[in-house]
N, C-alpha and C. Protein backbone atom coordinates (compact mmCIF):
# COMPACT_ATOMS: atom_id res chain seq x y z
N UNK A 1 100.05 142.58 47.87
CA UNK A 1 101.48 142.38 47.75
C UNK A 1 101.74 140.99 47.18
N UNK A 2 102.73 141.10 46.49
CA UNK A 2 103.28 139.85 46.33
C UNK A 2 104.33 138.94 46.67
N UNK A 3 104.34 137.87 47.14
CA UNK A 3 104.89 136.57 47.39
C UNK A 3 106.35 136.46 46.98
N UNK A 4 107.33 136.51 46.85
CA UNK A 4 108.41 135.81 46.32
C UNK A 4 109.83 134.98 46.95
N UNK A 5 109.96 133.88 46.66
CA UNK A 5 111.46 133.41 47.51
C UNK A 5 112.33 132.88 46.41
N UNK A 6 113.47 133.86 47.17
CA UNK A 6 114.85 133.64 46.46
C UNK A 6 115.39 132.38 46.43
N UNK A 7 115.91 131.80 45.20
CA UNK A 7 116.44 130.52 45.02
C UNK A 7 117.42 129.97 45.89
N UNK A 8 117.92 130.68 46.98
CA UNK A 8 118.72 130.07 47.65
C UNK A 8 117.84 129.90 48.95
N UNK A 9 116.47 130.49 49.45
CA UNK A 9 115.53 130.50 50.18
C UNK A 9 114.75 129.30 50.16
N UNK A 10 114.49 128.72 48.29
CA UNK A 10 113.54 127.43 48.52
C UNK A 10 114.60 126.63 48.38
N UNK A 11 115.81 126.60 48.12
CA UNK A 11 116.79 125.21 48.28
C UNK A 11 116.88 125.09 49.81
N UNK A 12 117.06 125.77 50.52
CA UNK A 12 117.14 125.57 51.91
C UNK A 12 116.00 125.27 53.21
N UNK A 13 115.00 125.50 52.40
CA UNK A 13 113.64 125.28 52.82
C UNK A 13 113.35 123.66 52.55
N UNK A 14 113.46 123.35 50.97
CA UNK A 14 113.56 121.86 50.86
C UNK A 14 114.87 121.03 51.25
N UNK A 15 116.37 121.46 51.55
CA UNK A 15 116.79 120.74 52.27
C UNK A 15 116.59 120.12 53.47
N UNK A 16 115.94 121.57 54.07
CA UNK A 16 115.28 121.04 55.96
C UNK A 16 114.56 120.27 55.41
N UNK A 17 113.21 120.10 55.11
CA UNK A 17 112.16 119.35 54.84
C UNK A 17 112.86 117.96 54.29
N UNK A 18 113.63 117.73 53.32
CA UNK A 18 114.17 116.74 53.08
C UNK A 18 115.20 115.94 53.93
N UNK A 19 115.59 116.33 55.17
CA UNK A 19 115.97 116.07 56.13
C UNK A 19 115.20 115.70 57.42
N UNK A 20 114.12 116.27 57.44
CA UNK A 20 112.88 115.90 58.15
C UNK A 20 112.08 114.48 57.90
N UNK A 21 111.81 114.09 56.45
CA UNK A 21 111.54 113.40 55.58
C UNK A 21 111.97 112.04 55.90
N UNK A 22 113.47 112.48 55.68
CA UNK A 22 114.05 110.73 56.45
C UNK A 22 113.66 110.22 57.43
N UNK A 23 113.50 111.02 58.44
CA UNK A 23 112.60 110.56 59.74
C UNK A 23 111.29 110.21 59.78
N UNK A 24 110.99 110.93 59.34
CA UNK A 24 109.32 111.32 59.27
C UNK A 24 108.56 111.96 58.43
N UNK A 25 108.14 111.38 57.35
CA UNK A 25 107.66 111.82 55.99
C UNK A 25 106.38 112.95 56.44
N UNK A 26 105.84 112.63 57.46
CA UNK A 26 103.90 113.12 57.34
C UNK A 26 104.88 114.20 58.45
N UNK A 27 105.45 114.27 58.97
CA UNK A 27 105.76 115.60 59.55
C UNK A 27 106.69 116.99 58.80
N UNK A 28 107.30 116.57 57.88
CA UNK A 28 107.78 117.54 56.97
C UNK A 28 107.10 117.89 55.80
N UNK A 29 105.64 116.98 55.71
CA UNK A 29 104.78 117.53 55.35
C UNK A 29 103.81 118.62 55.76
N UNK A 30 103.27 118.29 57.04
CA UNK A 30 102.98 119.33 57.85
C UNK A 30 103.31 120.26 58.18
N UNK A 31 104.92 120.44 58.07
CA UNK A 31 105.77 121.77 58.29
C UNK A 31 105.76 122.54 57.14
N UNK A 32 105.95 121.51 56.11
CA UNK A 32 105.69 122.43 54.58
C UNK A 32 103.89 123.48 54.56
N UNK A 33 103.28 122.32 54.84
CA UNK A 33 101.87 123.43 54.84
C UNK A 33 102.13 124.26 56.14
N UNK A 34 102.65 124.10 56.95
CA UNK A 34 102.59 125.45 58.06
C UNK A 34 103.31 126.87 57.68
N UNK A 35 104.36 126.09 56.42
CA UNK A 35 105.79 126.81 56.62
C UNK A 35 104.40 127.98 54.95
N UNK A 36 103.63 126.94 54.30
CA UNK A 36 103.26 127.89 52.71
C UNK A 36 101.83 128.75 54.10
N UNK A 37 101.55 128.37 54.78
CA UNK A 37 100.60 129.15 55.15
C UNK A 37 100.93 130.17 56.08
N UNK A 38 101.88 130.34 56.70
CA UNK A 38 102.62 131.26 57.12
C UNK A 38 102.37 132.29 56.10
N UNK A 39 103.60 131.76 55.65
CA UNK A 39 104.70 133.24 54.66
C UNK A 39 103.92 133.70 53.72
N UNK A 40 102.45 133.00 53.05
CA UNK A 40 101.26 133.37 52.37
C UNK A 40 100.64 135.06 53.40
N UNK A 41 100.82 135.06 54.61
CA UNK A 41 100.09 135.73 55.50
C UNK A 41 100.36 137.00 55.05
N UNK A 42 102.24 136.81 55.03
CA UNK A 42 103.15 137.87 54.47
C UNK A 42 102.43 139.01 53.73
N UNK A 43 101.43 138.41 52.42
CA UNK A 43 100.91 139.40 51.36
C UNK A 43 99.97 140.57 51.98
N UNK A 44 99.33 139.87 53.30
CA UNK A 44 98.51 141.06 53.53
C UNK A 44 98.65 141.72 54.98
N UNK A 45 99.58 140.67 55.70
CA UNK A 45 100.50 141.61 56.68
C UNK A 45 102.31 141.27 56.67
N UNK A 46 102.72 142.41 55.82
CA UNK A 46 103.64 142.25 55.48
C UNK A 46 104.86 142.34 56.72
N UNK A 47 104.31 143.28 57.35
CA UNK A 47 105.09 143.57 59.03
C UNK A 47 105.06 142.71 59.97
N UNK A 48 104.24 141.54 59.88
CA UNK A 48 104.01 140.26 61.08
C UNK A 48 105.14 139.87 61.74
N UNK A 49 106.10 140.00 61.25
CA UNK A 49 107.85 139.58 61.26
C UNK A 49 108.13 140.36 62.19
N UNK A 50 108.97 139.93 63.32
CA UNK A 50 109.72 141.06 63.63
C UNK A 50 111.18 141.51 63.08
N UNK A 51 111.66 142.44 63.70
CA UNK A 51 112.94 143.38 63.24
C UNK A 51 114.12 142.48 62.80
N UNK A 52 114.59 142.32 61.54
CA UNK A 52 115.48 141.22 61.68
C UNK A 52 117.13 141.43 62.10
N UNK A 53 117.75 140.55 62.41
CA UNK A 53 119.32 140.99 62.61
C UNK A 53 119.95 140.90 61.95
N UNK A 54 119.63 141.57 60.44
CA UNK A 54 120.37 142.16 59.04
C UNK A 54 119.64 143.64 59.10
N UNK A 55 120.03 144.84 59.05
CA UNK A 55 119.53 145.74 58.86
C UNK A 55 118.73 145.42 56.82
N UNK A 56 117.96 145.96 57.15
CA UNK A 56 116.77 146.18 56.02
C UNK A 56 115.88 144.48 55.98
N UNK A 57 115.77 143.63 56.87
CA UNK A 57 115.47 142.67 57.19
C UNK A 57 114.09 142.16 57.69
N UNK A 58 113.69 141.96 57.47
CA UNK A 58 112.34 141.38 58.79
C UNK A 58 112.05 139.59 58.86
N UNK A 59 112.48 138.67 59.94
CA UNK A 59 112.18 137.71 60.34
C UNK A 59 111.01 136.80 61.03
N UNK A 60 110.01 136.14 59.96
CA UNK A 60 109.25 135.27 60.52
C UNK A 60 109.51 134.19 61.40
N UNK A 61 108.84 133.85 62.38
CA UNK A 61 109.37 132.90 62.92
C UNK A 61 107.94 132.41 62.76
N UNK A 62 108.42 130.92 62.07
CA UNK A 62 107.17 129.93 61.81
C UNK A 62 106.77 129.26 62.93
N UNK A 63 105.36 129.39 63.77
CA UNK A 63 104.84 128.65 64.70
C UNK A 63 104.68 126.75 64.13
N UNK A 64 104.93 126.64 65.37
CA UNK A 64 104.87 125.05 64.91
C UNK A 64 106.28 124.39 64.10
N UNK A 65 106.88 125.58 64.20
CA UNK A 65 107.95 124.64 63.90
C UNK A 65 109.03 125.03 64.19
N UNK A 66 110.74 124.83 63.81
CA UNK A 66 111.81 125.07 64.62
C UNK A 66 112.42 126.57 63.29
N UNK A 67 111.55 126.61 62.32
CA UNK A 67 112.49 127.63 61.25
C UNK A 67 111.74 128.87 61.22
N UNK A 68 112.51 129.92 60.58
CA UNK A 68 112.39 131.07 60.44
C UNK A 68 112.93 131.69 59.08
N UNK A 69 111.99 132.15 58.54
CA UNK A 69 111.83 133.05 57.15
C UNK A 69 112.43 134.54 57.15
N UNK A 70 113.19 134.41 56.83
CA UNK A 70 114.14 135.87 56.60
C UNK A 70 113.39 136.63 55.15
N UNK A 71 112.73 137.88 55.64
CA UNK A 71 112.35 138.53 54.36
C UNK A 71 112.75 140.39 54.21
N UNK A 72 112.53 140.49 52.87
CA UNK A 72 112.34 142.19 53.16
C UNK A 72 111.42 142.54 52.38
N UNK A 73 110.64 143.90 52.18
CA UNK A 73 109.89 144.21 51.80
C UNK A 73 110.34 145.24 50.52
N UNK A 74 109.84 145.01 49.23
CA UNK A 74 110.44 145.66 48.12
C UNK A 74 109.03 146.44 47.91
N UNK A 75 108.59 147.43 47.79
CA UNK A 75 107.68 147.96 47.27
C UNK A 75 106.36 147.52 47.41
N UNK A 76 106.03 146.72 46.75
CA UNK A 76 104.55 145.91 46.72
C UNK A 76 105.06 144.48 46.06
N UNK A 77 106.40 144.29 46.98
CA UNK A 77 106.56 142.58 46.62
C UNK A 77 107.13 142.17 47.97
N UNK A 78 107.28 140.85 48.81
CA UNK A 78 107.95 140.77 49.47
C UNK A 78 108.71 139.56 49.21
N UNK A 79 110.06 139.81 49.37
CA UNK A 79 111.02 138.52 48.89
C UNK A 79 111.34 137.80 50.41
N UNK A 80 111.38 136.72 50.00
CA UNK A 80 112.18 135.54 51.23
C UNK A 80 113.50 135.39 50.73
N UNK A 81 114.39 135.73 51.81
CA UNK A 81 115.83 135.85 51.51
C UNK A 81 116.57 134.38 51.54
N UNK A 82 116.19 134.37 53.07
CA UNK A 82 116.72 133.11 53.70
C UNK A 82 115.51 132.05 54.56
N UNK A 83 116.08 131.29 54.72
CA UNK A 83 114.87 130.19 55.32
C UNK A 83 115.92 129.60 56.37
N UNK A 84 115.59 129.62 57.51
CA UNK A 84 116.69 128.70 57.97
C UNK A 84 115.79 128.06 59.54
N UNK A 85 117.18 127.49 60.26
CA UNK A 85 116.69 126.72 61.51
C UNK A 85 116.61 127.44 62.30
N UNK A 86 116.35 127.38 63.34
CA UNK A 86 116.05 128.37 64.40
C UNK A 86 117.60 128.34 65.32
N UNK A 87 118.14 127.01 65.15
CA UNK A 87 119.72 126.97 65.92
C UNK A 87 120.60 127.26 65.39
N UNK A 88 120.49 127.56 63.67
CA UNK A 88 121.49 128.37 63.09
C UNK A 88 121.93 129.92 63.47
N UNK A 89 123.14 130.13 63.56
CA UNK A 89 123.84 131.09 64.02
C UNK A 89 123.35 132.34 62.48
N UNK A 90 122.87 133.41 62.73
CA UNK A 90 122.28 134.19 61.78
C UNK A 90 122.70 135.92 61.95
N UNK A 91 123.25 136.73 61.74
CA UNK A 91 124.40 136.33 60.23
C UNK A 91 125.35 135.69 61.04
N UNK A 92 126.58 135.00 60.23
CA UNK A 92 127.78 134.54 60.22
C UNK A 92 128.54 135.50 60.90
């Protein structure tokens, strides 16, 4: 399978991280490699996620850190929808 995140998925992924950054550079680094080795996992277990609260949805929740990868599964691709915090209110 393949990998993909929606442009409004990696702007919000590098805003956290760039918000992390100000504080603490070597830790939003670390979250970045937790956050690409995660959602990498995605390709060959695409179901790892559980059930998300968007119907047609499935939600990673990244260990080691406070965010969670909103994806769905297209055929033999899987897209990242959303990226967000774990205290964000999800949907609106």
């Amino acid at each position: 399978m393949k990998l993909s995140w929606l442009p409004v998925a990696i702007n919000e992924r590098y805003d956290q991280l760039e918000y992390i950054a100000l504080d603490d550079p070597r830790a939003a680094i670390s979250q970045d490699e937790e956050i690409e080795q995660q959602t990498n996992l995605l390709t060959t277990q695409p179901k790892m996620g559980r059930t998300g609260r968007v119907k047609g949805t499935r939600e990673l929740v990244i260990s080691r850190t406070p965010f969670i990868a909103v994806y769905r599964i297209e055929g033999q691709r899987i897209e990242i929808l959303r990226f967000l915090h774990g205290a964000q209110k999800w949907p609106k």
